[in-house]
PDB file of N, CA and C in Angstrom:
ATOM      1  N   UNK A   1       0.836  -1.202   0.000  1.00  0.00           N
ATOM      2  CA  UNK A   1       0.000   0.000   0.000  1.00  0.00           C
ATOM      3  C   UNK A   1       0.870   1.251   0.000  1.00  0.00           C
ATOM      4  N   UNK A   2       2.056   0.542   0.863  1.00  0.00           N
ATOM      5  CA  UNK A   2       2.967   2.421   0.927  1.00  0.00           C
ATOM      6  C   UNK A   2       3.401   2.394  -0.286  1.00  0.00           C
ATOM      7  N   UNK A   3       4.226   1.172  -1.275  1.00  0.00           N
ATOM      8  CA  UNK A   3       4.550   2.199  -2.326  1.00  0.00           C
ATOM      9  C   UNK A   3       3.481   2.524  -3.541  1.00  0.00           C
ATOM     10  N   UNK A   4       2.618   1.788  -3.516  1.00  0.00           N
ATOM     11  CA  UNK A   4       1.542   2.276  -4.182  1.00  0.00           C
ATOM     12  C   UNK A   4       1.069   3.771  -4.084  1.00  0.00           C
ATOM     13  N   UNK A   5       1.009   4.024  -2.935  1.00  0.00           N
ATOM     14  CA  UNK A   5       0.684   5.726  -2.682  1.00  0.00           C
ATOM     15  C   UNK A   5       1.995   6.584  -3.341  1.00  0.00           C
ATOM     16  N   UNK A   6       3.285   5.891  -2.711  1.00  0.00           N
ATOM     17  CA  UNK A   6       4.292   7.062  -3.216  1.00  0.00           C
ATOM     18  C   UNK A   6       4.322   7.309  -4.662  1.00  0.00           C
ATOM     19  N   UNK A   7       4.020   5.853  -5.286  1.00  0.00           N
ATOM     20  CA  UNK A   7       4.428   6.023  -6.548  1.00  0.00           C
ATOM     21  C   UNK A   7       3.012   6.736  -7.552  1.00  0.00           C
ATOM     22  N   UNK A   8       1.761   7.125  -6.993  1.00  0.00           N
ATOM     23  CA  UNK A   8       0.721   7.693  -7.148  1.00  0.00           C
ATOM     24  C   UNK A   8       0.619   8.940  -6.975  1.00  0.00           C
ATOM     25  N   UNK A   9       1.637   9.357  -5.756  1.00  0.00           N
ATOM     26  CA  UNK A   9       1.823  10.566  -5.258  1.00  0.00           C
ATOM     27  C   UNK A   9       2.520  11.194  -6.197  1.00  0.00           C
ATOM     28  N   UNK A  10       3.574  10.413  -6.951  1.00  0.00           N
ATOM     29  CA  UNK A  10       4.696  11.182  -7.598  1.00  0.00           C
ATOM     30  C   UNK A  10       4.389  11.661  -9.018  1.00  0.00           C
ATOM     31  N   UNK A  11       3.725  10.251  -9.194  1.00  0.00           N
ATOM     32  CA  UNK A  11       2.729  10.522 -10.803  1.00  0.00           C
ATOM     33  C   UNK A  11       1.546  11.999 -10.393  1.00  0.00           C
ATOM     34  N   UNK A  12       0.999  12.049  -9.411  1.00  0.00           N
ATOM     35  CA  UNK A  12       0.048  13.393  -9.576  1.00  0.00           C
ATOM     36  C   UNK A  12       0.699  14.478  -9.480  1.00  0.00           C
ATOM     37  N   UNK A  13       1.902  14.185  -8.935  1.00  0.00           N
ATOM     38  CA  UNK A  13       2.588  15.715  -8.550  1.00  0.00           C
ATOM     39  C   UNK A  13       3.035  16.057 -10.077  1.00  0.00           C
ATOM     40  N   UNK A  14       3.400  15.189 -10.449  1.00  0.00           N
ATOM     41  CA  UNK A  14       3.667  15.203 -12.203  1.00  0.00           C
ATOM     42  C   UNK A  14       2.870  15.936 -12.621  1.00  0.00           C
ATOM     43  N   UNK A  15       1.520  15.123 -12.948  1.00  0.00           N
ATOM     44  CA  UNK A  15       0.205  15.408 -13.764  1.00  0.00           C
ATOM     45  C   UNK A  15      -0.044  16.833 -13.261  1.00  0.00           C
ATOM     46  N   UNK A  16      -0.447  16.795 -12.063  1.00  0.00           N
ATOM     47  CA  UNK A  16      -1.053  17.869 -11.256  1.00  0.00           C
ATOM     48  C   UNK A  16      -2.702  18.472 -11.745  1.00  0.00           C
ATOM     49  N   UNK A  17      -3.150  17.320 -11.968  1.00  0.00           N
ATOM     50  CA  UNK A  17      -4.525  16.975 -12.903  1.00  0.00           C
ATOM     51  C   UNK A  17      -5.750  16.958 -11.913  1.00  0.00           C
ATOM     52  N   UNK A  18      -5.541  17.119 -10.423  1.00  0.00           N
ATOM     53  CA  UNK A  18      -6.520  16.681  -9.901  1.00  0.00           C
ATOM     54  C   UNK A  18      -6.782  15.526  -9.484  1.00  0.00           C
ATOM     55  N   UNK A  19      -8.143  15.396  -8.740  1.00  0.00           N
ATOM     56  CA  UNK A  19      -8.600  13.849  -8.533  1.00  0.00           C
ATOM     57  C   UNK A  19      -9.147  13.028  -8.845  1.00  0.00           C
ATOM     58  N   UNK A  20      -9.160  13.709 -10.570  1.00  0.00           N
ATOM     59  CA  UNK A  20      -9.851  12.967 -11.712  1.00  0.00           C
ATOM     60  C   UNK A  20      -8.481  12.854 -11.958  1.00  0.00           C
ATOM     61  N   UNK A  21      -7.361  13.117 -12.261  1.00  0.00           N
ATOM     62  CA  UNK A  21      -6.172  12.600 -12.964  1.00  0.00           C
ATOM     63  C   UNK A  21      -5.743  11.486 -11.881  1.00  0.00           C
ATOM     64  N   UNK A  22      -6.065  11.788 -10.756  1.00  0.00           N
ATOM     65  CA  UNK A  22      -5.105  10.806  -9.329  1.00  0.00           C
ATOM     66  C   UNK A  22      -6.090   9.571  -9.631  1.00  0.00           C
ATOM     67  N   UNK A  23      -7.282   9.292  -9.596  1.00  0.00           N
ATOM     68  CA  UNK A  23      -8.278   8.096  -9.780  1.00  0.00           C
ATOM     69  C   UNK A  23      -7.893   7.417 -11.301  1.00  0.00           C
ATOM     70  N   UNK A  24      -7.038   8.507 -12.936  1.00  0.00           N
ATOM     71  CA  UNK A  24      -7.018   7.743 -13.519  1.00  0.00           C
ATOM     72  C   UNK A  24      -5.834   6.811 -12.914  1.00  0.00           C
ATOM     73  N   UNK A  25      -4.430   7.622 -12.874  1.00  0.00           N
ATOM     74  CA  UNK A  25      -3.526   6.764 -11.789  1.00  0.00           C
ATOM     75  C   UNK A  25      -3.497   5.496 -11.216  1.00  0.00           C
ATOM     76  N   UNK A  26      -4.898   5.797 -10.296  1.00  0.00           N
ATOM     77  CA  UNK A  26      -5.211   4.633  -9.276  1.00  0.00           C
ATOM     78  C   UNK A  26      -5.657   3.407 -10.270  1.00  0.00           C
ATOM     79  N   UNK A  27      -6.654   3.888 -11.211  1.00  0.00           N
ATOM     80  CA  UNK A  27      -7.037   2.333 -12.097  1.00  0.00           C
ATOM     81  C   UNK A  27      -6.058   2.186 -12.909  1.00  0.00           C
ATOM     82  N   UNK A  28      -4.968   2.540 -12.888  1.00  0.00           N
ATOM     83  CA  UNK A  28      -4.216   1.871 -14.020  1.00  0.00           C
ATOM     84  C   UNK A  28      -2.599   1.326 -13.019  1.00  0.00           C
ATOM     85  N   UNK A  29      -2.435   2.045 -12.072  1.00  0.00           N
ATOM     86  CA  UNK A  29      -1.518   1.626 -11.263  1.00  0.00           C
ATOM     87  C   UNK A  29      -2.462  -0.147 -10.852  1.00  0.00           C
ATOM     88  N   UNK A  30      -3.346   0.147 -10.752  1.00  0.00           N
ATOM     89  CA  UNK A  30      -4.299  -1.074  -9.806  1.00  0.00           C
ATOM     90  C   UNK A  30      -4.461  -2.279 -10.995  1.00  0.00           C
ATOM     91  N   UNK A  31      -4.887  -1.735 -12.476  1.00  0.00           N
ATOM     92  CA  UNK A  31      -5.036  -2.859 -13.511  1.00  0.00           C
ATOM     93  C   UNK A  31      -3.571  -3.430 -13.082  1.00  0.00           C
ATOM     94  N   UNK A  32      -2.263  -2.671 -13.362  1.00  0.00           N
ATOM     95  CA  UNK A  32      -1.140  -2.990 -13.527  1.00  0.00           C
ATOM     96  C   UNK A  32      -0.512  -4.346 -12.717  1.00  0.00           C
ATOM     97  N   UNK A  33      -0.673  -3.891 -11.457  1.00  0.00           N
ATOM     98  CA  UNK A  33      -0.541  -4.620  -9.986  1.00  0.00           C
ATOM     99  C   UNK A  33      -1.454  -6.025 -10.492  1.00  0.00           C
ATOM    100  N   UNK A  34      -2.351  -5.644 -10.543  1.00  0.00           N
ATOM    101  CA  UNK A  34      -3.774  -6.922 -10.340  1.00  0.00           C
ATOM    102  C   UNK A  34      -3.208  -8.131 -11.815  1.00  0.00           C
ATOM    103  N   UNK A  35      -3.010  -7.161 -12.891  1.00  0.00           N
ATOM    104  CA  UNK A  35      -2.352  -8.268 -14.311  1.00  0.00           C
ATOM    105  C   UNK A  35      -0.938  -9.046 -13.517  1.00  0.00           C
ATOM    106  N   UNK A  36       0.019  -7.855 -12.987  1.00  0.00           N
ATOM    107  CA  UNK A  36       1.478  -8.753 -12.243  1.00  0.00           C
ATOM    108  C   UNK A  36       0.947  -9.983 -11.403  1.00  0.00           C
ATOM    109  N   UNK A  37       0.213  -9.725 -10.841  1.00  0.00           N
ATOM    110  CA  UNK A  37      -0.614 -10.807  -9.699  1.00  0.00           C
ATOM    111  C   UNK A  37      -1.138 -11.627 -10.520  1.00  0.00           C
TER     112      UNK A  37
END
């Protein structure tokens, strides 16, 4: 979970898109994770 956040954190600070850009993030950090699994 922690590096999931950092590495979410770092991508929005990037984007700086909001929490419509941070949620796309989250589903694609999460597809990503869930396909490795």
């Amino acid at each position: 979970m922690v590096i999931f956040y950092d590495f979410n954190n770092s991508l929005h600070s990037k984007f700086g898109d909001g929490k419509c850009g941070e949620f796309l993030v989250s589903v694609i950090v999460h597809s990503i994770v869930l396909g490795n699994h």
